[in-house]
N, C-alpha and C. Protein backbone atom coordinates (compact mmCIF):
# COMPACT_ATOMS: atom_id res chain seq x y z
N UNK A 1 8.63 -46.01 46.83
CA UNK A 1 8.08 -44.79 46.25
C UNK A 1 9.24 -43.94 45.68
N UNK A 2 9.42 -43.64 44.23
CA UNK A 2 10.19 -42.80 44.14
C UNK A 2 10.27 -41.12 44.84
N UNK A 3 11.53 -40.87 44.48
CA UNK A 3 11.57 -39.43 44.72
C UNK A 3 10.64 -38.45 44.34
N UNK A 4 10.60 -37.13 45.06
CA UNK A 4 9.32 -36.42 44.39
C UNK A 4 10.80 -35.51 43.08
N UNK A 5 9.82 -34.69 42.39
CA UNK A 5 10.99 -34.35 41.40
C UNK A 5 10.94 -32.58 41.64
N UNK A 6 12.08 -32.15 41.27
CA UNK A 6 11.74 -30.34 41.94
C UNK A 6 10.99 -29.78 40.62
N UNK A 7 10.41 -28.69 41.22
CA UNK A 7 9.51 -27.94 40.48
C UNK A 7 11.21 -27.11 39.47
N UNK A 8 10.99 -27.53 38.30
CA UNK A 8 12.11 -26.52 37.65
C UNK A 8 11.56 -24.81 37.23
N UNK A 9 10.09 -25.10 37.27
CA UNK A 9 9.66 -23.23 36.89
C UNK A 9 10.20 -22.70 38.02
N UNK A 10 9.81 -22.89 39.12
CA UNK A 10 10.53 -22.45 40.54
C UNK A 10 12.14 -22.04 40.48
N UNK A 11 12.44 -23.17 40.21
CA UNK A 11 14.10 -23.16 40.56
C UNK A 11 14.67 -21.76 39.54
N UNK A 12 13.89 -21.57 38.16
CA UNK A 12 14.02 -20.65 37.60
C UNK A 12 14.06 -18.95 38.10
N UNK A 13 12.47 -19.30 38.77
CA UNK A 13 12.26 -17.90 39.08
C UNK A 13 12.72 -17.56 40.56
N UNK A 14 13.15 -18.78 41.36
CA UNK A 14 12.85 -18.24 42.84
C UNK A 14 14.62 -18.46 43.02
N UNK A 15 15.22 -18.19 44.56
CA UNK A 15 16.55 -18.68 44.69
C UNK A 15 16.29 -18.67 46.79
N UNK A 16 16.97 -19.60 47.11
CA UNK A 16 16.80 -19.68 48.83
C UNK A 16 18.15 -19.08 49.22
N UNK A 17 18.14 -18.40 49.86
CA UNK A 17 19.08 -17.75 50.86
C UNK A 17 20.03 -18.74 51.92
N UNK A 18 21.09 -18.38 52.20
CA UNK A 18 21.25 -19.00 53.31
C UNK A 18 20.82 -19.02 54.75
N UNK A 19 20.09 -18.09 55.04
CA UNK A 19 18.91 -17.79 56.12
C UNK A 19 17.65 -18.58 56.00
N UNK A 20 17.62 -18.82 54.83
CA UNK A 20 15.89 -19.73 54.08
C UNK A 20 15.18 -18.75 53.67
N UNK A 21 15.02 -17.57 53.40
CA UNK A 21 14.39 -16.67 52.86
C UNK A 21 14.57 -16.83 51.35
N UNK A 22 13.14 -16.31 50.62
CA UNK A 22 13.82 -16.78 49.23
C UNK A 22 13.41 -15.08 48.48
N UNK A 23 14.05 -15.40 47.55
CA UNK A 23 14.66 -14.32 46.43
C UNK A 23 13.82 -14.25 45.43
N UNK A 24 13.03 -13.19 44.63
CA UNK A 24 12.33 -13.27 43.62
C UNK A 24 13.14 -11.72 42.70
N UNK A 25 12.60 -11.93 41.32
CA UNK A 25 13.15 -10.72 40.57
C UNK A 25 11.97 -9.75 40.42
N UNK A 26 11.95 -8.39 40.55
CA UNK A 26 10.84 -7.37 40.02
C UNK A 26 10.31 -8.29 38.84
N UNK A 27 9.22 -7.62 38.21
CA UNK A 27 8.18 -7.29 37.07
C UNK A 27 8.73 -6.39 36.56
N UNK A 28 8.25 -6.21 35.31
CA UNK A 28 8.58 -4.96 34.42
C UNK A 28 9.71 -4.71 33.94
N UNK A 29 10.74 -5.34 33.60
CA UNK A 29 12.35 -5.42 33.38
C UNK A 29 11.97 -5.51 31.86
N UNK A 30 11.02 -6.10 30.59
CA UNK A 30 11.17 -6.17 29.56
C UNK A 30 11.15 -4.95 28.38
N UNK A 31 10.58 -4.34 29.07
CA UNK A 31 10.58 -2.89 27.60
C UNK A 31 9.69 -2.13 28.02
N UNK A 32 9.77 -0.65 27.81
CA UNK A 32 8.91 0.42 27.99
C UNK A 32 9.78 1.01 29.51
N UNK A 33 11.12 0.52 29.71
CA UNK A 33 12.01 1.25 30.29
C UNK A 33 12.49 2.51 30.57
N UNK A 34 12.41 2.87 29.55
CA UNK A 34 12.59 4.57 28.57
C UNK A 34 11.65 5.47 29.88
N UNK A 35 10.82 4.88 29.87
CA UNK A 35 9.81 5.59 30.66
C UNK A 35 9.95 6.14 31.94
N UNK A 36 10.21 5.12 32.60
CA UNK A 36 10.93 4.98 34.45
C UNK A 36 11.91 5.97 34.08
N UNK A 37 12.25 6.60 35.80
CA UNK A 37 13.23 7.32 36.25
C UNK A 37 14.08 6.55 36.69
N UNK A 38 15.55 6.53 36.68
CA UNK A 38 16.58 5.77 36.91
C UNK A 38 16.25 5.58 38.47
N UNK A 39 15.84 6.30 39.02
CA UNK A 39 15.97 5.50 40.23
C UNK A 39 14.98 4.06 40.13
N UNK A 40 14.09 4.16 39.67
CA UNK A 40 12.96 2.87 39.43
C UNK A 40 13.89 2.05 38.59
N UNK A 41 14.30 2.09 37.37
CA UNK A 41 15.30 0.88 37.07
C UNK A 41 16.22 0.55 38.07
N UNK A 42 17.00 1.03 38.84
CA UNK A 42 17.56 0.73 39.47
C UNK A 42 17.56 -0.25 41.03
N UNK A 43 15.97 0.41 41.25
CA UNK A 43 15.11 -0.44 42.18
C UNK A 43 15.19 -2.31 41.70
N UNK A 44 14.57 -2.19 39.87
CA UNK A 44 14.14 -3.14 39.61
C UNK A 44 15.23 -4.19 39.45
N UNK A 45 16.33 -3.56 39.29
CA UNK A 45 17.19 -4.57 39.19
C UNK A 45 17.66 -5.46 40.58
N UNK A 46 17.45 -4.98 41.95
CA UNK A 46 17.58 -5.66 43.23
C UNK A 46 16.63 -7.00 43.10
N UNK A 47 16.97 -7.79 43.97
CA UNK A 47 15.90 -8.54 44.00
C UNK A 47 14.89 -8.11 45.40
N UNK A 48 13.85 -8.68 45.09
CA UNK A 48 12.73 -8.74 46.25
C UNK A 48 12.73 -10.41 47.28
N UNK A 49 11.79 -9.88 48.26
CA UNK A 49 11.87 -11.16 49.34
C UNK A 49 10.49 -11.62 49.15
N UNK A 50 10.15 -12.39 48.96
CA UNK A 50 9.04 -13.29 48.67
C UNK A 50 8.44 -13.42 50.50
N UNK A 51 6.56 -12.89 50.43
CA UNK A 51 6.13 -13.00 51.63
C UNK A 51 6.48 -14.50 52.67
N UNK A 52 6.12 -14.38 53.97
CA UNK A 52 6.30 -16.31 54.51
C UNK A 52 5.48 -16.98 54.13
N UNK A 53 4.02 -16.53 53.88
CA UNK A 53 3.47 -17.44 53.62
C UNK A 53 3.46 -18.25 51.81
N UNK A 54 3.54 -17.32 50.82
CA UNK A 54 4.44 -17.98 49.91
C UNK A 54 5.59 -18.74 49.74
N UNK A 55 6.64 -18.16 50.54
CA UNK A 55 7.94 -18.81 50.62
C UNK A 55 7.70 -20.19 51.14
N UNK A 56 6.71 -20.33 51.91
CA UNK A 56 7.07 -21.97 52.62
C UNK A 56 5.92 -22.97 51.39
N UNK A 57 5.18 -22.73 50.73
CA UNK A 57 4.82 -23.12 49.71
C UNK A 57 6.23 -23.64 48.53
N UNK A 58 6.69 -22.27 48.19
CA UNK A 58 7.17 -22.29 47.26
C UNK A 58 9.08 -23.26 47.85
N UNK A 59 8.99 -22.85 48.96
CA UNK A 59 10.02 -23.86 49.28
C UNK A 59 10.41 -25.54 49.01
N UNK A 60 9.07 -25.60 49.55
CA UNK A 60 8.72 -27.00 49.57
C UNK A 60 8.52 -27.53 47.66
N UNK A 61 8.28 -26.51 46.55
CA UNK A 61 8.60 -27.45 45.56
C UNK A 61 9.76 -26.76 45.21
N UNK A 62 10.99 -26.33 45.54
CA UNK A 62 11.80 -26.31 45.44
C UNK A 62 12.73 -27.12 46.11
N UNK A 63 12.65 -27.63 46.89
CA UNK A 63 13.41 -28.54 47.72
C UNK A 63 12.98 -30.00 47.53
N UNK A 64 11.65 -30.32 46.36
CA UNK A 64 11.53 -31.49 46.45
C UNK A 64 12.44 -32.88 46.21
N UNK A 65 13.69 -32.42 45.43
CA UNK A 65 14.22 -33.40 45.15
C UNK A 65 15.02 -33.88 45.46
């Protein structure tokens, strides 16, 4: 049976920690910026932690290969 192959949309959007927790980027980063108060851009630029029960989904096609 070959290998399974990794999900590359994933590998794009997501990143695993060295803990196993994984990494996602805000929404809303493309335009209409102007708007937000610097503290909200500034928010958006951190990354976020993806819930457990997503993460172990989304792990698993990230690690498929």
């Amino acid at each position: 049976m070959p290998k399974m192959k990794t999900k590359k949309s994933l590998v794009r959007r997501f990143k695993v920690t060295a803990t196993g927790k994984v990494l996602r980027s805000h929404c809303g980063k493309s335009h209409r910026m102007v708007s937000f108060t610097g503290k909200r851009v500034r928010q958006l630029r951190r990354k976020g932690l993806v819930n457990n029960a997503l993460a172990k989904r989304i792990k698993r096609g990230l690690l498929a290969g």
